[in-house]
C-alpha atoms as a PDB file:
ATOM      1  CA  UNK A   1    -111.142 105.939-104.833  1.00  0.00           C
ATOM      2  CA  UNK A   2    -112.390 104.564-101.653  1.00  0.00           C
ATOM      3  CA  UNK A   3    -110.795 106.305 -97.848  1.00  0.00           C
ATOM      4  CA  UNK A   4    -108.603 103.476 -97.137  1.00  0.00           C
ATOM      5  CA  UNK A   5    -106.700 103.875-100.516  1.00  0.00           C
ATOM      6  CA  UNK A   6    -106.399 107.861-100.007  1.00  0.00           C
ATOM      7  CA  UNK A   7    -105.195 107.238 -96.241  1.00  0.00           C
ATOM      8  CA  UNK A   8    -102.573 105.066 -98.050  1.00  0.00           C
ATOM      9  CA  UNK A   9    -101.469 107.458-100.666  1.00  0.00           C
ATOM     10  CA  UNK A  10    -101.379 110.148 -98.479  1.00  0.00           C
ATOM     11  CA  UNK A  11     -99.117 107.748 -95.962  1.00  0.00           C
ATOM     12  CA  UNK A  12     -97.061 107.477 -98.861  1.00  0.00           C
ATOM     13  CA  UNK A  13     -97.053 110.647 -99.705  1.00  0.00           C
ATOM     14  CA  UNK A  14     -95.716 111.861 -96.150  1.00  0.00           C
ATOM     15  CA  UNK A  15     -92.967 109.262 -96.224  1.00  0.00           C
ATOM     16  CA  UNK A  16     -91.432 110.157 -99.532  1.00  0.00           C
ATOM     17  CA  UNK A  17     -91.136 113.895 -98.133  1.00  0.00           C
ATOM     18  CA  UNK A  18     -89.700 112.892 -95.096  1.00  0.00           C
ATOM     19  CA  UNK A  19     -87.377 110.724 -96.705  1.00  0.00           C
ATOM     20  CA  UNK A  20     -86.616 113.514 -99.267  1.00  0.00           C
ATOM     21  CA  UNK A  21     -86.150 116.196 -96.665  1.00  0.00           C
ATOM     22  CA  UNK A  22     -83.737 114.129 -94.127  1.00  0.00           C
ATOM     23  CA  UNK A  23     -81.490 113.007 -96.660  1.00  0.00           C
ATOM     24  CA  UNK A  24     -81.571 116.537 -98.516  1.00  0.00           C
ATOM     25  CA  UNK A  25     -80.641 118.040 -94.384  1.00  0.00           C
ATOM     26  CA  UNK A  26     -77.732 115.271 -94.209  1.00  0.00           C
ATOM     27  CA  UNK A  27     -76.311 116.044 -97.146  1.00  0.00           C
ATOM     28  CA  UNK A  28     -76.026 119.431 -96.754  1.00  0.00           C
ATOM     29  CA  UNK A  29     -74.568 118.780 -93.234  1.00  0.00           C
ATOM     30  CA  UNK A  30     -72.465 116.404 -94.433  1.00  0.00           C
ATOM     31  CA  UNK A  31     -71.232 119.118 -96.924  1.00  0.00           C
ATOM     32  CA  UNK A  32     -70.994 122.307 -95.399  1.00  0.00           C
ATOM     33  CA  UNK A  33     -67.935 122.632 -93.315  1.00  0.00           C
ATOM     34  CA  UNK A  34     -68.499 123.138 -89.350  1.00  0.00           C
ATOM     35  CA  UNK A  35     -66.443 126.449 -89.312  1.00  0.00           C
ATOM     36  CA  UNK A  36     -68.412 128.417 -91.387  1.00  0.00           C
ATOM     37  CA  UNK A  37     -71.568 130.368 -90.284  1.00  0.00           C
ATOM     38  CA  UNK A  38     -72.566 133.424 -88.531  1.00  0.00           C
ATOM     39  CA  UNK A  39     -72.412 135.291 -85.317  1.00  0.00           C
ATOM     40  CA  UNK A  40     -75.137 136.660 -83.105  1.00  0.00           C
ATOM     41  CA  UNK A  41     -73.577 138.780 -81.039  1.00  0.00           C
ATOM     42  CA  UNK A  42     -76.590 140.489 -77.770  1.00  0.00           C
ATOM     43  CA  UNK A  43     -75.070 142.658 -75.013  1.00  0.00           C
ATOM     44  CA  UNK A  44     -73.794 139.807 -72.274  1.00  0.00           C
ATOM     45  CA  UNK A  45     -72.356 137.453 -75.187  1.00  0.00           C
ATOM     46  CA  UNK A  46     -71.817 135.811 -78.939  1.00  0.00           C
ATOM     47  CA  UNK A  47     -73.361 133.100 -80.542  1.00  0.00           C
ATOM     48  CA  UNK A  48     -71.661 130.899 -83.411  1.00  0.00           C
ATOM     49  CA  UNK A  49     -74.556 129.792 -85.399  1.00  0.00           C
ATOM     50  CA  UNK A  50     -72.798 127.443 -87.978  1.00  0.00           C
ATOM     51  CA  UNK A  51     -74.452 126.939 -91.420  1.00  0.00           C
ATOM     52  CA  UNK A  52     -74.668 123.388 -91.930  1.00  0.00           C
ATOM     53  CA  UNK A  53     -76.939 123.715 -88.925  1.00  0.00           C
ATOM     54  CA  UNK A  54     -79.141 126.327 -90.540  1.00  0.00           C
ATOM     55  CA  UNK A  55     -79.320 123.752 -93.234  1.00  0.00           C
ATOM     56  CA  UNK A  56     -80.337 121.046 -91.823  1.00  0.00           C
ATOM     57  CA  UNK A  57     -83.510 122.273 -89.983  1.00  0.00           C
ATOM     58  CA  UNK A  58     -84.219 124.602 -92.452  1.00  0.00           C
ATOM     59  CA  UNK A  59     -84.848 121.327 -94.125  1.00  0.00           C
ATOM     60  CA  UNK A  60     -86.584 119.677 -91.298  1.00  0.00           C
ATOM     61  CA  UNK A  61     -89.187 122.706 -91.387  1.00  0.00           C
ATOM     62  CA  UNK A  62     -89.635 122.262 -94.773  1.00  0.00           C
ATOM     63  CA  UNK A  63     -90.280 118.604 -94.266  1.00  0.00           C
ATOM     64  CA  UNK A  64     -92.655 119.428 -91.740  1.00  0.00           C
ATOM     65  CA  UNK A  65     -94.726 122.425 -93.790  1.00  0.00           C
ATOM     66  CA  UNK A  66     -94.921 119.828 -96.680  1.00  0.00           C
ATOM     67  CA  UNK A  67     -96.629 117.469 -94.559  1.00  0.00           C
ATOM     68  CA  UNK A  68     -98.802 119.856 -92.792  1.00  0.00           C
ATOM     69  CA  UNK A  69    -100.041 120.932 -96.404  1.00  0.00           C
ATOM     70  CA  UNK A  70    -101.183 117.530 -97.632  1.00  0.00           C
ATOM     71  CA  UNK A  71    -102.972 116.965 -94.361  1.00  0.00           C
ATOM     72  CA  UNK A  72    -104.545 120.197 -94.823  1.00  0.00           C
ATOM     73  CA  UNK A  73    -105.246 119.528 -98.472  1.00  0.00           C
ATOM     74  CA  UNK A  74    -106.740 116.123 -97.594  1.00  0.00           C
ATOM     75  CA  UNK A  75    -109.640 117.367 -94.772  1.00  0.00           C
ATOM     76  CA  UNK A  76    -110.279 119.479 -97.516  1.00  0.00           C
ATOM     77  CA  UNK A  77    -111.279 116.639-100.017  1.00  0.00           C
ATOM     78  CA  UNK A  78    -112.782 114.780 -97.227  1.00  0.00           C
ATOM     79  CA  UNK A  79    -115.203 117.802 -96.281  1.00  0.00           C
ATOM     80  CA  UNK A  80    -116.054 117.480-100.435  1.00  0.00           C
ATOM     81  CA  UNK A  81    -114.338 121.002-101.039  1.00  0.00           C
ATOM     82  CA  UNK A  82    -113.059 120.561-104.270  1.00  0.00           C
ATOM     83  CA  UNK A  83    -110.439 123.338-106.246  1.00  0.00           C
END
């Protein structure tokens, strides 16, 4: 398989997990009521950290660690390191 078609793929690749992750983070926004979460209270006040919040970037992070892993995994095959 020649570079152009593995840039391509791995494009691809990227987009379907990004895809995947922000409608996975929406969806648990969408269905996770606002109300409900967690405090975290210091000494000079509280903060309301709400769940559907936690959600979604959890989400986004995981988009992100996905995508950092295939890039990773590809300068790998392109140095001719092969598992």
């Amino acid at each position: 398989m020649n570079i152009l078609a593995q840039t391509l793929q791995l494009a691809i690749r990227i987009a379907i997990v990004w895809s995947g992750g922000f409608i996975f983070a929406v969806s648990i926004r969408a269905a996770l009521p606002e109300k409900l979460g967690f405090n975290i209270t210091t000494q000079q006040s509280t903060l309301f950290v709400p769940f559907d919040r936690v959600g979604f970037w959890t989400c986004v992070l995981a988009a992100l660690t996905v995508t950092g892993l295939v890039v990773i995994r590809a300068m790998i095959a392109d140095l001719g390191l092969r598992p």
